[in-house]
Structure formats: structure tokens, C-alpha cells
Protein backbone atom coordinates (compact mmCIF):
# COMPACT_ATOMS: atom_id res chain seq x y z
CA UNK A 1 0.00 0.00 0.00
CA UNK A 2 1.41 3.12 -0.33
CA UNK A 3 2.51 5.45 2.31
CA UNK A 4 2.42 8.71 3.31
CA UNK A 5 5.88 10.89 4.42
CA UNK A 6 5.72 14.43 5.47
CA UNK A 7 8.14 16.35 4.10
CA UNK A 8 8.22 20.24 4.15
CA UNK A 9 8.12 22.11 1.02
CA UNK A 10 11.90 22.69 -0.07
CA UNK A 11 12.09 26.62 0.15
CA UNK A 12 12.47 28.89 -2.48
CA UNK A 13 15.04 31.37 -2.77
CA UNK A 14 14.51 34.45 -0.28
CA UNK A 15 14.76 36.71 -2.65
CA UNK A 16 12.37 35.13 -4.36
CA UNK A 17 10.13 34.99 -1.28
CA UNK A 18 11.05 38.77 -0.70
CA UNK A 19 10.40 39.82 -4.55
CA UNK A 20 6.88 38.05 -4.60
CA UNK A 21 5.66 39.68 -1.61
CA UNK A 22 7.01 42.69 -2.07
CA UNK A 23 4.72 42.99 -5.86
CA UNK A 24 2.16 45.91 -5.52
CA UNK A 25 -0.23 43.40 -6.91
CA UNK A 26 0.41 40.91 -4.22
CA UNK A 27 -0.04 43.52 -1.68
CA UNK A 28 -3.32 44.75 -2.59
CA UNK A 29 -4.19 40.83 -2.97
CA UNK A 30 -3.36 41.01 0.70
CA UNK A 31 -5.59 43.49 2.33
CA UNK A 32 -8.13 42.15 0.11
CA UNK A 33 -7.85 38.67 1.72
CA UNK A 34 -7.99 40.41 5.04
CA UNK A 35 -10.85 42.31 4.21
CA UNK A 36 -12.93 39.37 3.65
CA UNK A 37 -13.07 40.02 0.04
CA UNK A 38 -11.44 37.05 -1.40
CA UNK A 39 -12.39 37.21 -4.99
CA UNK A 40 -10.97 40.27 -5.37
CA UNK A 41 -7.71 39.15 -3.95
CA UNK A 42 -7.56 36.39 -6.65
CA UNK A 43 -8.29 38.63 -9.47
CA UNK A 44 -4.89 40.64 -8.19
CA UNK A 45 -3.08 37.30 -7.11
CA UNK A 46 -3.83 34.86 -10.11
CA UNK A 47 -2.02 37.03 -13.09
CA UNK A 48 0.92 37.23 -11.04
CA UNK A 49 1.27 33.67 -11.07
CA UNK A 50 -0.36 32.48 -13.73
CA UNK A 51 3.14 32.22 -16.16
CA UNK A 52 5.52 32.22 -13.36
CA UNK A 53 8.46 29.47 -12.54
CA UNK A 54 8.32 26.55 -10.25
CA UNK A 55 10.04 28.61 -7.55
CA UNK A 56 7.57 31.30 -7.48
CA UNK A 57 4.67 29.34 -7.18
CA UNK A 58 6.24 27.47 -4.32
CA UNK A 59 6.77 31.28 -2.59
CA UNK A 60 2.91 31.54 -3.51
CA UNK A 61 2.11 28.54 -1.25
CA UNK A 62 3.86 30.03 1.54
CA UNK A 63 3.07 33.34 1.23
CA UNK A 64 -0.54 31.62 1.26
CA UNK A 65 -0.44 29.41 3.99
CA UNK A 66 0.45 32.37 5.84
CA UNK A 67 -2.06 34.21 5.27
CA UNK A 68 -4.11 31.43 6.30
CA UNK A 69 -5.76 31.43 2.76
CA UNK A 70 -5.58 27.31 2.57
CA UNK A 71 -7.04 26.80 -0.69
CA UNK A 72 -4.56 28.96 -2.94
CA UNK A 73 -1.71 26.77 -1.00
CA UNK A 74 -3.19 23.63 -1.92
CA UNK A 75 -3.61 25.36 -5.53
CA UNK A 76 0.00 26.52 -5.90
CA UNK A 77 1.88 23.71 -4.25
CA UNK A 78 -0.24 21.25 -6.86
CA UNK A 79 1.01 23.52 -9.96
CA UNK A 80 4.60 23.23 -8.33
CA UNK A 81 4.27 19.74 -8.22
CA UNK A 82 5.18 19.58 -4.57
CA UNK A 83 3.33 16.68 -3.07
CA UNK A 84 4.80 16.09 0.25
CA UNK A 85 4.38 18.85 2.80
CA UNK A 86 0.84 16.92 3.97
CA UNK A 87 0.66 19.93 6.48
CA UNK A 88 0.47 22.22 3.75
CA UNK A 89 -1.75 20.50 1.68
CA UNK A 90 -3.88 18.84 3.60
CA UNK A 91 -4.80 21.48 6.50
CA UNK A 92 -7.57 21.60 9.06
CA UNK A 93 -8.82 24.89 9.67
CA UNK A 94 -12.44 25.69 11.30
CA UNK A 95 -11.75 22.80 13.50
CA UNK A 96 -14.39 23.36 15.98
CA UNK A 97 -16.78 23.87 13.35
CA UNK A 98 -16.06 20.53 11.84
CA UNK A 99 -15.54 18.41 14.85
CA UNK A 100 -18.83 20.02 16.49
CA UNK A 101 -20.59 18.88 12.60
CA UNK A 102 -18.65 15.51 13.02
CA UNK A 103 -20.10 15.13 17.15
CA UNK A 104 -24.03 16.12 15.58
CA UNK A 105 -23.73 13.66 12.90
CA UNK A 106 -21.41 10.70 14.33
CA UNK A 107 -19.49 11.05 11.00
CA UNK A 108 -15.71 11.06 10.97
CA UNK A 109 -14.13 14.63 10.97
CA UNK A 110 -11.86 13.29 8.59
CA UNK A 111 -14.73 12.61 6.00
CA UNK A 112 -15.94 15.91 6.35
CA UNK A 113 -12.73 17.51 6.01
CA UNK A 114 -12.13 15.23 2.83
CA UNK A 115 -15.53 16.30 0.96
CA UNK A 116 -14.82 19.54 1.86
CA UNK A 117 -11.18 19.81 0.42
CA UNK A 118 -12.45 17.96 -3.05
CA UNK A 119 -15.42 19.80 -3.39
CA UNK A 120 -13.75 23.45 -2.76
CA UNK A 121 -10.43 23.14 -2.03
CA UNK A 122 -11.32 24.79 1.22
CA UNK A 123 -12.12 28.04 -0.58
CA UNK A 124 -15.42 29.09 1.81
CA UNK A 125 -16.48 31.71 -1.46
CA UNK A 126 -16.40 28.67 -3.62
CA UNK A 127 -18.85 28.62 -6.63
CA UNK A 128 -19.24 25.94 -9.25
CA UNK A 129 -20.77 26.24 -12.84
CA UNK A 130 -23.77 23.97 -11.44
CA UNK A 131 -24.51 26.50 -8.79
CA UNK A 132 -23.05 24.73 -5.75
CA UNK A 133 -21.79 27.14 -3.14
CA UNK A 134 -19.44 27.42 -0.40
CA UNK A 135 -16.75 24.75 1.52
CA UNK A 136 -18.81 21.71 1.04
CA UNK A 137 -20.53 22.74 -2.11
CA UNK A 138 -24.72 23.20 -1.40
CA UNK A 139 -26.93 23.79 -3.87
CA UNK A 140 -29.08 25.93 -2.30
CA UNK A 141 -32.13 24.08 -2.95
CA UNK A 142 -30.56 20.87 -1.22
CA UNK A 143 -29.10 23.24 1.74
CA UNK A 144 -32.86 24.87 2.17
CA UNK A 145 -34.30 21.03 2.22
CA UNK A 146 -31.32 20.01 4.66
CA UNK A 147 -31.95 23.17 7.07
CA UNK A 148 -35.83 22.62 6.93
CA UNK A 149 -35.25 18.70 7.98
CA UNK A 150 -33.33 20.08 10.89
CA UNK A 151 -35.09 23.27 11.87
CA UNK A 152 -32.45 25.61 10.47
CA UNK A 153 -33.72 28.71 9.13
CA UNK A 154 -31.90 29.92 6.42
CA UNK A 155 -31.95 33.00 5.00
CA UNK A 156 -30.44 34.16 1.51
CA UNK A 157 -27.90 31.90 -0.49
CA UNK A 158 -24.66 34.38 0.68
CA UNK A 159 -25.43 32.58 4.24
CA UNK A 160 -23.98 29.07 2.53
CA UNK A 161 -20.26 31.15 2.43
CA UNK A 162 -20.24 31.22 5.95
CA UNK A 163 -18.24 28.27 7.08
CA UNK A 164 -19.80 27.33 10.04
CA UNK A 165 -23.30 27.07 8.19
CA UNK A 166 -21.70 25.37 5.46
CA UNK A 167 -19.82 22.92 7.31
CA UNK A 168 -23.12 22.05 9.61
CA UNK A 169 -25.29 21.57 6.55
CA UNK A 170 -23.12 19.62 4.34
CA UNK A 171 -22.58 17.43 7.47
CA UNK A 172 -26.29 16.95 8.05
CA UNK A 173 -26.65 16.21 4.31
CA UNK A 174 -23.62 13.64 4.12
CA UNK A 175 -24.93 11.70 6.80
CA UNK A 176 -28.55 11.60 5.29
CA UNK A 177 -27.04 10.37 2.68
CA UNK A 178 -24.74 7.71 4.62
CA UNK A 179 -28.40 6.50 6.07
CA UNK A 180 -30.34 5.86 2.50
CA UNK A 181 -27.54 3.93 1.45
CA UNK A 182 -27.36 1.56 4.15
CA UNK A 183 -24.40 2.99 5.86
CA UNK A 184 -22.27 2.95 2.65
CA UNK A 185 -20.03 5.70 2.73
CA UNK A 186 -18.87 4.70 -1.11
CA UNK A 187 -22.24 5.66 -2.30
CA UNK A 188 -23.13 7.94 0.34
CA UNK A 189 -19.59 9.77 -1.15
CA UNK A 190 -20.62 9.62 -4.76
CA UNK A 191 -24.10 10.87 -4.37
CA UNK A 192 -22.60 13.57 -2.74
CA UNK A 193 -20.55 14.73 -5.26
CA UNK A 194 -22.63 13.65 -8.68
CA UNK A 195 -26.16 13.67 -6.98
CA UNK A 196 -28.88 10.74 -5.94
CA UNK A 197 -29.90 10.26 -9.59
CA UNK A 198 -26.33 9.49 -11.23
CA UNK A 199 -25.88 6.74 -8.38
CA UNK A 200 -28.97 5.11 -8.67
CA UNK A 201 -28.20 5.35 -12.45
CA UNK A 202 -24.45 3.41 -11.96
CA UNK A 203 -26.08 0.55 -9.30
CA UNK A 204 -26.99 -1.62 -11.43
């Protein structure tokens, strides 16, 4: 089987470090990341990077992961090709929200912190092209069915970017779905992602 080794990300070059952060663009990507105002911050951050070397992009994971903006470190260390800092890649922030959804739902945190990194790449402002929102990727129709079942009252679709209403609802719904399929978490997983009528499609 193979087997996991943690290895930090070799560092780049200080000046490189130095130079990236020190970009006028990367600055105001920044203050927009601290002013809750993340899309912004990519629409400064991504040209930067987009045609950049190896060593810059590792700089952009670490710049990043300081910043505490997880997903654009998983992002960048995956275009570097860096697959071995697991701490990097594979981080756990909003802890208590996900180990209070795990304790409600007697689901594993790491499941939920696994849907959660595949389905947004634990970007909370996450938005696919179906419509699916936020760190565990609601529809809002299936979020509004999941918060009715429990007695949640939500209010407009911006409240699935919150992570703590994300994380509780896509928990709820993951272990609804862990319960029609007989405790499978294969199926329960797959329905997830591609929805009940693709799975009951592939059963047979």
C-alpha cells in the first residue's frame, strides 16, 4: 500500500520569497484577503502567477499558507508539483466547526474535512458552474431542504459562504445520505458529489 511521508516544502530562494511579496499586486491581494473580500484578492493574485516558474509558485504557497488562505496553497503547491508537505496540503482549519458537525452527525471529521477539500479546495467563497456554493458545495435548494429537515432557518444563499453554516449543513446532508444507502459511505460519497440520480443510475 502506499505510504504517506511528510516532508516540508523545499524553500524557495529568499529573494524570491522577498520579490513576490514585495509585488504591488500581491499587496493589494493582501488586504483584500484580510478584508474578507477574497475574490478580489484572486483577481490581483492569479495574473501574477499564472506564467511564473516553479520557484515562485512554491513562494505563492507560503506566502498563502500564511495568510491562512488554505485553498490557494493547496492550488499553488499542486502547480509546483510539490506533493509532500501533507501539512500544507492537507490542512484543518475551522476545527471546531467541523468536529462540532462531526459530534451532531457521528461522522468522521476526517470525511468531512475530505468532501470539503475535493469539493472546494477549502475556498469558503467557492462557486461551481452547477450553482453549488461554499466549503462543502450546497446547492441551495438541497441546503434549504437540509436546514428545513433540521429546523435551520436559512436566509439568503450568501449565508452558505459562511463556514460554520456550510460545514453544519453539508454534514447533516452527508450523513442523510450515509443512512439511504445503508451505511455505505462509497455511495453515500458519490451521491454527494454527482447527486442521488447518477448513483442510482451506476447501481446496477
Amino acid at each position: 500500500p502506499p505510504t504517506w511521508t511528510q516532508r516540508p516544502l523545499p524553500r524557495p530562494p529568499v529573494a524570491t520569497l522577498r520579490g513576490l511579496a514585495a509585488r504591488p499586486a500581491v499587496q493589494r491581494a493582501r488586504e483584500l484577503f484580510l478584508l474578507g473580500r477574497p475574490g478580489e484578492a484572486r483577481s490581483e493574485w492569479e495574473p501574477v502567477l499564472r506564467n511564473a516558474d516553479t520557484a515562485t509558485w512554491r513562494a505563492a504557497a507560503l506566502l498563502a499558507a500564511d495568510w491562512n488562505w488554505y485553498g490557494q496553497a493547496i492550488i499553488w503547491l499542486a502547480r509546483a508539483g510539490d506533493w509532500d508537505d501533507l501539512v500544507l496540503r492537507f490542512p484543518t482549519p475551522w476545527r471546531s466547526e467541523f468536529e462540532n458537525a462531526a459530534q451532531d452527525t457521528q461522522l468522521p471529521p476526517a470525511w468531512l474535512y475530505a468532501v470539503a477539500r475535493v469539493e472546494s479546495t477549502l475556498l469558503p467563497e467557492a462557486r461551481s458552474g452547477a450553482g453549488a456554493l461554499g466549503l462543502m458545495q450546497l446547492l441551495p435548494d438541497t441546503a434549504r431542504g437540509v436546514a428545513s429537515s433540521i429546523g435551520y432557518r436559512l436566509g439568503d444563499n450568501s449565508q452558505l459562504f459562511d463556514p460554520a453554516v456550510n460545514i453544519r449543513l453539508g454534514s447533516v446532508y452527508l450523513r442523510q445520505l450515509l443512512d439511504r444507502f445503508g451505511g455505505n459511505p462509497v455511495l453515500a460519497t458519490a451521491a454527494y458529489n454527482a447527486g442521488l440520480r447518477r448513483v442510482g443510475e451506476w447501481l446496477p
